[in-house]
C-alpha atoms as a PDB file:
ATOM      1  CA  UNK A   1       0.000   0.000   0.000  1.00  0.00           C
ATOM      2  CA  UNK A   2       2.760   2.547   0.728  1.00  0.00           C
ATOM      3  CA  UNK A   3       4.440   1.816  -2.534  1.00  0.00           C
ATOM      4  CA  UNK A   4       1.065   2.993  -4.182  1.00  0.00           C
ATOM      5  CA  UNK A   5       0.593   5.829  -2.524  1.00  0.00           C
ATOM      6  CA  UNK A   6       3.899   7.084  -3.630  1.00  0.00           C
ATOM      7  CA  UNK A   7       3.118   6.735  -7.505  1.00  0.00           C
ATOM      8  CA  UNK A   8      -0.583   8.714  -6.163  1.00  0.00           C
ATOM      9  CA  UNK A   9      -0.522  12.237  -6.248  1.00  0.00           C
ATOM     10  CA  UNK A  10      -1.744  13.564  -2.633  1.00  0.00           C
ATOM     11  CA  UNK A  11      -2.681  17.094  -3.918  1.00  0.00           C
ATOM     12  CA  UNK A  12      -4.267  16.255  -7.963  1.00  0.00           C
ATOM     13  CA  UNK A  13      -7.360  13.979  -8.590  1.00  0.00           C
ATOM     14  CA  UNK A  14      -6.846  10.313  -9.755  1.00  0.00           C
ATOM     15  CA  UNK A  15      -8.608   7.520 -10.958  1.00  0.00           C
ATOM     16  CA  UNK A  16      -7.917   4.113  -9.351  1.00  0.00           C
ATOM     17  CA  UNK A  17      -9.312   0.805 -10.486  1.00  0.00           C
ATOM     18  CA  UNK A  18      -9.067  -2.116  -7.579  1.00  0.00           C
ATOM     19  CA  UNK A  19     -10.082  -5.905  -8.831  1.00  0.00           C
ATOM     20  CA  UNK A  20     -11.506  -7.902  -6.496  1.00  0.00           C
ATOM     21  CA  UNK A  21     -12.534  -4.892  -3.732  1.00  0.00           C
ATOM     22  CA  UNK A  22     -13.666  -8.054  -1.380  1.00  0.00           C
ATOM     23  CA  UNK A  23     -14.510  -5.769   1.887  1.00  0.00           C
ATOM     24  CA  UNK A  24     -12.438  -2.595   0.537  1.00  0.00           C
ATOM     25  CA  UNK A  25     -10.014  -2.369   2.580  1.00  0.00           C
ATOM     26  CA  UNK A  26      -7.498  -1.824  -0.217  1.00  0.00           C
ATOM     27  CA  UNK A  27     -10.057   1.104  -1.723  1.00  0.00           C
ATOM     28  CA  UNK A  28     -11.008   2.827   1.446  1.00  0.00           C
ATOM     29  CA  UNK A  29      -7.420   3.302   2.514  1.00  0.00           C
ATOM     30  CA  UNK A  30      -6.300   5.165  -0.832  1.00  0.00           C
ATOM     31  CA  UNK A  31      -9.612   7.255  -0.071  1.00  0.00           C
ATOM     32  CA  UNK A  32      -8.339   8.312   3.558  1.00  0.00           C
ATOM     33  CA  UNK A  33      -4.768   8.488   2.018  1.00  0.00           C
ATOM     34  CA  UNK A  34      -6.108  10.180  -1.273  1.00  0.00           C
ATOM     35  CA  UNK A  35      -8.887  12.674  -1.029  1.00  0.00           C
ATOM     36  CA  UNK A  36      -9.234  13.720  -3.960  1.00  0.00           C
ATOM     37  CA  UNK A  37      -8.601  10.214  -5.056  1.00  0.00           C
ATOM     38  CA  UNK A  38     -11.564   8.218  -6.816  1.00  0.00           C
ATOM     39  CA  UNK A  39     -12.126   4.424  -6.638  1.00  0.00           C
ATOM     40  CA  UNK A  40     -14.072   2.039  -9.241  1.00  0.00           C
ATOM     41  CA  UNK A  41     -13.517  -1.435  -7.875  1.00  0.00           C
ATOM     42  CA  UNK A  42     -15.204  -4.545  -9.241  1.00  0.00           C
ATOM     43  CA  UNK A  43     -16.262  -7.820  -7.400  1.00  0.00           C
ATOM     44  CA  UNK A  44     -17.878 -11.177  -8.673  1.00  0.00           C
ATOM     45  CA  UNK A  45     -19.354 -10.943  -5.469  1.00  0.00           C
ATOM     46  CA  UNK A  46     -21.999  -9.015  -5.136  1.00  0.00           C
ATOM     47  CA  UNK A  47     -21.977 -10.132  -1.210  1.00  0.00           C
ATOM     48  CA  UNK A  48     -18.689  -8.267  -1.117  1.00  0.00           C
ATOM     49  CA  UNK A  49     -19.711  -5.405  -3.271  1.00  0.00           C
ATOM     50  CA  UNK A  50     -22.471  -4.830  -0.382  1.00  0.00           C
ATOM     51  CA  UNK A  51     -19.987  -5.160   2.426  1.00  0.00           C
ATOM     52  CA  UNK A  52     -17.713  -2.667   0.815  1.00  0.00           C
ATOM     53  CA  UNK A  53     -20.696  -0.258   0.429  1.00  0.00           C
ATOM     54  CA  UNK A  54     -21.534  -0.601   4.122  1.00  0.00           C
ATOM     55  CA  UNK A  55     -18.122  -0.025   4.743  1.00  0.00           C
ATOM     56  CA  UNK A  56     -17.787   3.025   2.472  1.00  0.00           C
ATOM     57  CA  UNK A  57     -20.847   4.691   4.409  1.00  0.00           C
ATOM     58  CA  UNK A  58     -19.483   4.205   7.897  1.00  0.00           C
ATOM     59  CA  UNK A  59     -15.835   5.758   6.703  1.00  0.00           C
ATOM     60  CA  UNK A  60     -17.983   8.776   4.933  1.00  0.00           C
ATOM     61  CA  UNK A  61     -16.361   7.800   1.127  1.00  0.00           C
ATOM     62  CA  UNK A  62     -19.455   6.594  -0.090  1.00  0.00           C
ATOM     63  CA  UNK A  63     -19.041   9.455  -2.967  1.00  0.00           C
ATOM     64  CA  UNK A  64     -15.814   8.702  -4.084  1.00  0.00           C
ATOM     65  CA  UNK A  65     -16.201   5.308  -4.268  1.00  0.00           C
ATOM     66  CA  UNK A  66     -17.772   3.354  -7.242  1.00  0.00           C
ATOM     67  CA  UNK A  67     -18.750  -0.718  -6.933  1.00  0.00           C
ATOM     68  CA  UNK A  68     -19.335  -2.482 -10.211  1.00  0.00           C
ATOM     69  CA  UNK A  69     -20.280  -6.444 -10.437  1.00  0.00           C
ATOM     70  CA  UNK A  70     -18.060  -8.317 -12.931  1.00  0.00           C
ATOM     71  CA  UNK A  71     -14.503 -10.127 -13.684  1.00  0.00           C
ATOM     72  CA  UNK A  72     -11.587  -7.812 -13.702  1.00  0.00           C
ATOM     73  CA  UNK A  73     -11.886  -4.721 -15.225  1.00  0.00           C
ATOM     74  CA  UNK A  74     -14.290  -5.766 -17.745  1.00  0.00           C
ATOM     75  CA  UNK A  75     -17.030  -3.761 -15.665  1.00  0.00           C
ATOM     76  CA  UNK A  76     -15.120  -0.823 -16.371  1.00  0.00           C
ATOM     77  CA  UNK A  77     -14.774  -0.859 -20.380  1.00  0.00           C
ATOM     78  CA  UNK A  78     -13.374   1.516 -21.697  1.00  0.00           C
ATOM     79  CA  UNK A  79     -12.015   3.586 -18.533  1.00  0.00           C
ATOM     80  CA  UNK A  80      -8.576   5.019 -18.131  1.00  0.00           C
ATOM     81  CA  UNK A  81      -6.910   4.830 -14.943  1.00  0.00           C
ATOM     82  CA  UNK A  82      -3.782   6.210 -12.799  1.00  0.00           C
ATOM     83  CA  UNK A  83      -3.068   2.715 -11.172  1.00  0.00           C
ATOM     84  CA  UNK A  84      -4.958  -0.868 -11.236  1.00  0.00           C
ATOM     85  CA  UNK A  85      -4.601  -2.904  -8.173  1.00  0.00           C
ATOM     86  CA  UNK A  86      -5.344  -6.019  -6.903  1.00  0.00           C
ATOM     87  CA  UNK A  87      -5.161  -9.189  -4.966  1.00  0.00           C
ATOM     88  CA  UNK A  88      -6.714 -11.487  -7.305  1.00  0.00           C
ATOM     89  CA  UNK A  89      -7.520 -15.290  -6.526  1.00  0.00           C
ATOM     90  CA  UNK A  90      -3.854 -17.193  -6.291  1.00  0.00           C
ATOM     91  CA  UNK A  91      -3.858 -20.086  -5.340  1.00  0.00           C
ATOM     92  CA  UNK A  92      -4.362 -23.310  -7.783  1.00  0.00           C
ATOM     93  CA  UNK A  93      -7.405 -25.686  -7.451  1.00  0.00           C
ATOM     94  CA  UNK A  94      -6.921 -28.281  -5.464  1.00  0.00           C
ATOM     95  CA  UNK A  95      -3.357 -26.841  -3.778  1.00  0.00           C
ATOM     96  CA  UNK A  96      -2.657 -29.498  -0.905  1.00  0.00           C
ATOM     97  CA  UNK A  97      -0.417 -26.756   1.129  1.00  0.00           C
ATOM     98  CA  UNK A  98      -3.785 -24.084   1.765  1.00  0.00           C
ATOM     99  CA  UNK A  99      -4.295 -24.522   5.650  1.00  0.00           C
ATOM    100  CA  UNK A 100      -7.485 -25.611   7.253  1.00  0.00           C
ATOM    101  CA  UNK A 101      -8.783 -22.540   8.736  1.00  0.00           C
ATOM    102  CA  UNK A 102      -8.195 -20.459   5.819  1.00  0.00           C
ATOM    103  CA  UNK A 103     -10.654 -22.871   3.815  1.00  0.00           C
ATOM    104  CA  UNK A 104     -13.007 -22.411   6.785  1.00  0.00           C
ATOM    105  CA  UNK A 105     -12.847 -18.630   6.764  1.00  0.00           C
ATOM    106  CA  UNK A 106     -12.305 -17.201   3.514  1.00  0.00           C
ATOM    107  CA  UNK A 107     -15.088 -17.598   0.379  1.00  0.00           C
ATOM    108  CA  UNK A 108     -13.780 -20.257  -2.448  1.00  0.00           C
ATOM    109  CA  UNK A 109     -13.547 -17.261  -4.911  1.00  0.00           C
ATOM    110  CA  UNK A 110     -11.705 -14.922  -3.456  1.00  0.00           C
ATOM    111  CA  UNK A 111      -8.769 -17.875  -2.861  1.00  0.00           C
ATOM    112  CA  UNK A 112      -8.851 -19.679  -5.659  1.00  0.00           C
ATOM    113  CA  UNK A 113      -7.859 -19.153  -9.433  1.00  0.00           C
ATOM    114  CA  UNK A 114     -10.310 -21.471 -10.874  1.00  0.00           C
ATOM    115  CA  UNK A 115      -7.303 -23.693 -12.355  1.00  0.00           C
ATOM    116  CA  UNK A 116      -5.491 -26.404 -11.065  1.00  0.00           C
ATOM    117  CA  UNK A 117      -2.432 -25.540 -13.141  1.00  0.00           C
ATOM    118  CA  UNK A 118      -2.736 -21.970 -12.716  1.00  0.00           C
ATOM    119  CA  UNK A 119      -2.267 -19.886 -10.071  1.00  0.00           C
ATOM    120  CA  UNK A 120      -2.001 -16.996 -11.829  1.00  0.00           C
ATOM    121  CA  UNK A 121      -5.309 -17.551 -13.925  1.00  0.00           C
ATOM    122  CA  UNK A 122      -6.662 -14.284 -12.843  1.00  0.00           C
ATOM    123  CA  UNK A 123      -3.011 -12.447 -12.547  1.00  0.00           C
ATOM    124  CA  UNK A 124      -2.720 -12.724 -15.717  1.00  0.00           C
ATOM    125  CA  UNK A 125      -6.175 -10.997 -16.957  1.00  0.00           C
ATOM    126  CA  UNK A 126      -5.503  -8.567 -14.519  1.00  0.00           C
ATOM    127  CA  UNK A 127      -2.278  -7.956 -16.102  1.00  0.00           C
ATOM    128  CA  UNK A 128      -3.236  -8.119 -19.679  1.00  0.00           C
ATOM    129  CA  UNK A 129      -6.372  -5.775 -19.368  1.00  0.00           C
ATOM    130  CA  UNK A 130      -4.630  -3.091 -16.430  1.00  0.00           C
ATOM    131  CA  UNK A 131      -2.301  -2.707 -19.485  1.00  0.00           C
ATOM    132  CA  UNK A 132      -4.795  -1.674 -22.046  1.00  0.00           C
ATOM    133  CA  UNK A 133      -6.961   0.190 -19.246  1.00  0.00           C
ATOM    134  CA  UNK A 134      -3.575   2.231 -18.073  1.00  0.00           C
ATOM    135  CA  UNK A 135      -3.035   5.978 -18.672  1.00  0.00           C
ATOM    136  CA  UNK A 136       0.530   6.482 -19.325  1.00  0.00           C
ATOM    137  CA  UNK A 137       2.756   6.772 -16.921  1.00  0.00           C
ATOM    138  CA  UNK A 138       0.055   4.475 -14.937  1.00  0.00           C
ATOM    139  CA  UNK A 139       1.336   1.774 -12.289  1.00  0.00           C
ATOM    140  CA  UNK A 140      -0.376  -1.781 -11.951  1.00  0.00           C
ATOM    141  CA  UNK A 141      -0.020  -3.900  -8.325  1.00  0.00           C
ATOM    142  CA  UNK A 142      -0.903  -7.267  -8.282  1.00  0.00           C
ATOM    143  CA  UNK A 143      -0.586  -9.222  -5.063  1.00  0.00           C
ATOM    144  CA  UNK A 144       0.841 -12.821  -5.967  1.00  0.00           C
ATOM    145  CA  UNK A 145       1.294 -15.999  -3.968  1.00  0.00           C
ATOM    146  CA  UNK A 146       4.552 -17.550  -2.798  1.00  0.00           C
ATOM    147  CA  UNK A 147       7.098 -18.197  -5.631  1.00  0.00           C
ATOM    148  CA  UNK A 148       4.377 -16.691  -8.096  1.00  0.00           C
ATOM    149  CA  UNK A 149       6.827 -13.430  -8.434  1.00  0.00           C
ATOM    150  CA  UNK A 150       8.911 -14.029 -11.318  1.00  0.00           C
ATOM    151  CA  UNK A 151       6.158 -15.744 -13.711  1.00  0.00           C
ATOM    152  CA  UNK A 152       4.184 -12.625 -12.663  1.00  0.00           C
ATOM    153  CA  UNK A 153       6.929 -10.689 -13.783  1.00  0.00           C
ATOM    154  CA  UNK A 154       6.964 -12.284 -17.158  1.00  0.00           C
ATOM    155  CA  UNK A 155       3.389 -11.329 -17.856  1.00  0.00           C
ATOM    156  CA  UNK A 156       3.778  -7.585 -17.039  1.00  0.00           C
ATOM    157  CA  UNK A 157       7.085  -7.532 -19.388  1.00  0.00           C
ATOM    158  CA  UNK A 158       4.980  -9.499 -22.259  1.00  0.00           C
ATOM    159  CA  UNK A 159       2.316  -6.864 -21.862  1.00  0.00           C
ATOM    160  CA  UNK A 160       4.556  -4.260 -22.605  1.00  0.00           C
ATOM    161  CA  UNK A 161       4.879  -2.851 -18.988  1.00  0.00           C
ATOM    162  CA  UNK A 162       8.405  -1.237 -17.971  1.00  0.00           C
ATOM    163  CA  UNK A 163      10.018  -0.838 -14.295  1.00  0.00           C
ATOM    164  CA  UNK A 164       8.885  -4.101 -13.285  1.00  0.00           C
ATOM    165  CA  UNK A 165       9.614  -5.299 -10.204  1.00  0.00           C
ATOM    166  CA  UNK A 166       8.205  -7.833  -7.025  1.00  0.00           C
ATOM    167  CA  UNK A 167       8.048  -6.105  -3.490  1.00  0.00           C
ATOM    168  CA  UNK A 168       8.680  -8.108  -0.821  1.00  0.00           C
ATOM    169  CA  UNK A 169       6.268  -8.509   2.129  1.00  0.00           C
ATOM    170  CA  UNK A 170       7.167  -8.873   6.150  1.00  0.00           C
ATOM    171  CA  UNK A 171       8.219 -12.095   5.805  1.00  0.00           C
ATOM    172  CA  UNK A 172      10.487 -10.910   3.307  1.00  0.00           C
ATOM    173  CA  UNK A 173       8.713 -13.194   0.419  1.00  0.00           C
ATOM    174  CA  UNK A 174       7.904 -11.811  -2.776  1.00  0.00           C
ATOM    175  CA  UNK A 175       4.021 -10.893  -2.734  1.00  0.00           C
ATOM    176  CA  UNK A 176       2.994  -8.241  -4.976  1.00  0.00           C
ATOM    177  CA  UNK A 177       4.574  -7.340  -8.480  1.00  0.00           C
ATOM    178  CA  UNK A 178       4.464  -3.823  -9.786  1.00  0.00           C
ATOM    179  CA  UNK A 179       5.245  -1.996 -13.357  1.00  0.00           C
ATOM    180  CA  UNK A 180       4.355   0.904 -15.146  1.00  0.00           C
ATOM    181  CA  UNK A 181       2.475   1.869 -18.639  1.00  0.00           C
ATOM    182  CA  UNK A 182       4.917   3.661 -20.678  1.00  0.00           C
ATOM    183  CA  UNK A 183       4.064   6.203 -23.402  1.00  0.00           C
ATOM    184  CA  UNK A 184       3.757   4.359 -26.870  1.00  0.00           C
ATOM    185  CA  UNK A 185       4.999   6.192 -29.961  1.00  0.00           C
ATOM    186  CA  UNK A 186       1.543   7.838 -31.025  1.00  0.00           C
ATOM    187  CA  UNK A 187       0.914   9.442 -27.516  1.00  0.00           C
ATOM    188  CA  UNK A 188       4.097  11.574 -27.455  1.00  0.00           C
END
């Protein structure tokens, strides 16, 4: 989070797309970090879309906050945004090393890529449609699961993303991947 807060201007409106807004926690703190920031986050869930609404009223960012049901960013056609984030489903069908109590606690979707043989199922359409929905200069942060990094890596470089990099969390593993849209030739 403090990584993209550094690429977000604290005194100019943005536009920030999150994927997979779950409760908002992710959205609601770049609105108390950002005020003149504003959020269009999509869900498949339109259980969480409800609980981030709820939790948009109580914080008082109801306004600058903007739920849309759907995959990815496909709810937001045709948008351009400052930065896409996201912690996407990562974690392959069937994965034998998920513990217990995280199957007991958190909803199937939000863990799970819908592939046995790909963890980064939804990474990757993250990845290929934050590049397309981008303004230039425009950072993407995807949160990726253990040893995920460098494959995640791979997609933002084949998507034509530049200053790509993986961010290490507390436990010093490498959990979210970042990179930037750069300026093609007919926008200079």
């Amino acid at each position: 989070m403090q990584t993209l807060l550094q690429w977000l201007p604290s005194c100019a409106p943005v536009r920030v797309a999150e994927v997979g807004v779950g409760s908002g926690c992710v959205a609601l703190s770049i609105l108390a970090e950002r005020p003149l920031a504003r959020v269009v986050a999509s869900d498949v869930s339109q259980r969480a879309l409800d609980v981030a609404a709820a939790n948009a009223r109580r914080l008082r960012v109801e306004s600058q906050l903007e739920l849309r049901l759907g995959s990815v960013l496909e709810p937001m056609e045709g948008m351009k945004f400052d930065a896409v984030v996201s912690n996407p489903p990562y974690i392959a069908d069937g994965d034998p090393t998920v513990d217990g109590a995280v199957n007991a606690h958190e909803p199937h979707v939000a863990l799970y890529s819908g592939c046995a043989q790909d963890a980064l199922k939804v990474a990757r359409e993250v990845i290929a449609q934050a590049s397309q929905a981008l303004r230039a200069g425009g950072w993407v942060a995807v949160e990726v699961g253990w040893r995920s990094a460098a494959e995640a890596c791979d997609a933002m470089r084949a998507h034509g993303l530049v200053d790509v990099a993986a961010l290490k969390d507390f436990a010093g593993i490498e959990r979210v991947v970042v990179a930037r849209r750069t300026l093609r030739r007919s926008e200079h």
